[in-house]
Protein backbone atom coordinates (compact mmCIF):
# COMPACT_ATOMS: atom_id res chain seq x y z
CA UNK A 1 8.49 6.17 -11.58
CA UNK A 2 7.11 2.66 -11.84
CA UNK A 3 4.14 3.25 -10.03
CA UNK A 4 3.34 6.47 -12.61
CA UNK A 5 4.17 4.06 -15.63
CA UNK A 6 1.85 1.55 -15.04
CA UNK A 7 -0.94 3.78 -13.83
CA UNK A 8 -1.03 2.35 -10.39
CA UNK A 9 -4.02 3.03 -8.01
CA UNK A 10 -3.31 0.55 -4.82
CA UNK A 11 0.15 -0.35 -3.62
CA UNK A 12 1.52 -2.32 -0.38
CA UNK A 13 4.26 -1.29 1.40
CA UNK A 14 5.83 -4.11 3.81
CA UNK A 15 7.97 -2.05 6.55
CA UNK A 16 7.52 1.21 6.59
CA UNK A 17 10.51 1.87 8.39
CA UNK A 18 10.89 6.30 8.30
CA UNK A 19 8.50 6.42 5.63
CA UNK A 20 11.02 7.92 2.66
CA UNK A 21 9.29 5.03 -0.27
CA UNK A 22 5.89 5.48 1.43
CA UNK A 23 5.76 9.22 1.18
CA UNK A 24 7.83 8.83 -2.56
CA UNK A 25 5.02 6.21 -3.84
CA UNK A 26 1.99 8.49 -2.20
CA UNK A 27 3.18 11.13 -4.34
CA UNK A 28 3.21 9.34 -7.39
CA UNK A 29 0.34 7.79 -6.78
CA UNK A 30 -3.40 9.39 -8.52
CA UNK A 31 -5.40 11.51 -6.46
CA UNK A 32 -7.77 8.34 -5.55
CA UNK A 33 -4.91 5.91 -4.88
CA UNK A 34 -3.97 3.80 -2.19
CA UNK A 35 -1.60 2.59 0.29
CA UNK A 36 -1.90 -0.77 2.65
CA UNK A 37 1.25 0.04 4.83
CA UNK A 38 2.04 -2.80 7.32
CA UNK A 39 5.14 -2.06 9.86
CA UNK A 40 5.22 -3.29 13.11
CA UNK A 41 6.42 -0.42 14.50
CA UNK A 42 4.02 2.53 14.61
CA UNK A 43 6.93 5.16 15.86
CA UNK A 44 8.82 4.60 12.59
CA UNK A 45 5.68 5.31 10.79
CA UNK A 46 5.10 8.68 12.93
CA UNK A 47 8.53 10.20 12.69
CA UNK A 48 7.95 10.59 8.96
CA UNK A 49 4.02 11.29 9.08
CA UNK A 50 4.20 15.36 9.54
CA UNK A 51 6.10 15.38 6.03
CA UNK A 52 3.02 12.91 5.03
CA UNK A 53 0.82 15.45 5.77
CA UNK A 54 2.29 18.40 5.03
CA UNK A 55 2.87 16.64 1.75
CA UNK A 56 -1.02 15.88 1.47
CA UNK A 57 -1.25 12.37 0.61
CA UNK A 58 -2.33 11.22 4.66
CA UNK A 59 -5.43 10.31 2.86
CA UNK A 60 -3.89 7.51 0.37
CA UNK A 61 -2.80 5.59 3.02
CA UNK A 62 -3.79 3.58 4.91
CA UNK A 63 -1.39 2.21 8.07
CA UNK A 64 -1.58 -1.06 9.51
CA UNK A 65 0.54 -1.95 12.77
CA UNK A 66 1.07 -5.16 12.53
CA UNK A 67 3.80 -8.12 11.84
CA UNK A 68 3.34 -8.52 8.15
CA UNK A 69 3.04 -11.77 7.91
CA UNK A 70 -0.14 -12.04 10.34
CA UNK A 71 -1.41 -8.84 8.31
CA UNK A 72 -0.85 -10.40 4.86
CA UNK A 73 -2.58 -13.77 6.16
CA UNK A 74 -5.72 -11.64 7.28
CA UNK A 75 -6.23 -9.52 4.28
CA UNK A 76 -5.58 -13.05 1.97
CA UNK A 77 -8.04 -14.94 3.98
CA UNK A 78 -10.44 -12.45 3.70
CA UNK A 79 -10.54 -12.63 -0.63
CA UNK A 80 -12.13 -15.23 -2.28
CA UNK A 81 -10.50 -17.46 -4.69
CA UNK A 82 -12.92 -16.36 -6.93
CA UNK A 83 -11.91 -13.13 -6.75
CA UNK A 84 -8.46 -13.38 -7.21
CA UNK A 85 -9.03 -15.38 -10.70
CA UNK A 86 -11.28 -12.45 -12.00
CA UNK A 87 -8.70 -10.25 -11.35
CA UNK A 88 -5.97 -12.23 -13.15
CA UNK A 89 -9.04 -12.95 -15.89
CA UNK A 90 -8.99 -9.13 -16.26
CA UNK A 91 -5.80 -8.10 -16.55
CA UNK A 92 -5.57 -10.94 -19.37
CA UNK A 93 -3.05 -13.22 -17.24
CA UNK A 94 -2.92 -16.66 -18.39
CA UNK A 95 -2.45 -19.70 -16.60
């Protein structure tokens, strides 16, 4: 429900575990929406992945076996400082 009310388009989901939230917030999600899923443990991300597909969302995520921290410390070193203040600059957050 919160992901509909503010009109969400990318989410992260840290553990994955069976997949219940991932498949709940892939649903709510637009059509063109996305999913950074980090779990370290793949299996726990396949047990749930035929009702993933069968639901037809595969395509808004996007699965990441990793530990989360080492995941989250490659995708942040990868944006720009830069980038992250034009994003708070245009969703009008002040400092």
């Amino acid at each position: 429900m919160l992901v509909k009310t503010m009109n969400a388009k990318k989410t992260m989901e840290i553990g994955v575990f069976t997949g219940y939230s991932l498949l709940a917030t892939a649903l709510a999600l637009p059509e063109d929406g996305k999913i950074l899923a980090i779990d370290i443990d793949k299996e726990a991300y396949e047990f749930r992945l035929p009702y993933i597909k069968k639901a037809g969302v595969e395509h808004k995520i996007n699965f990441i076996q990793s530990n989360a921290l080492t995941a989250l410390n490659d995708f942040f070193s990868s944006v720009s400082l830069l980038s992250i203040v034009n994003v708070l600059m245009l969703n009008h957050i002040h400092f």
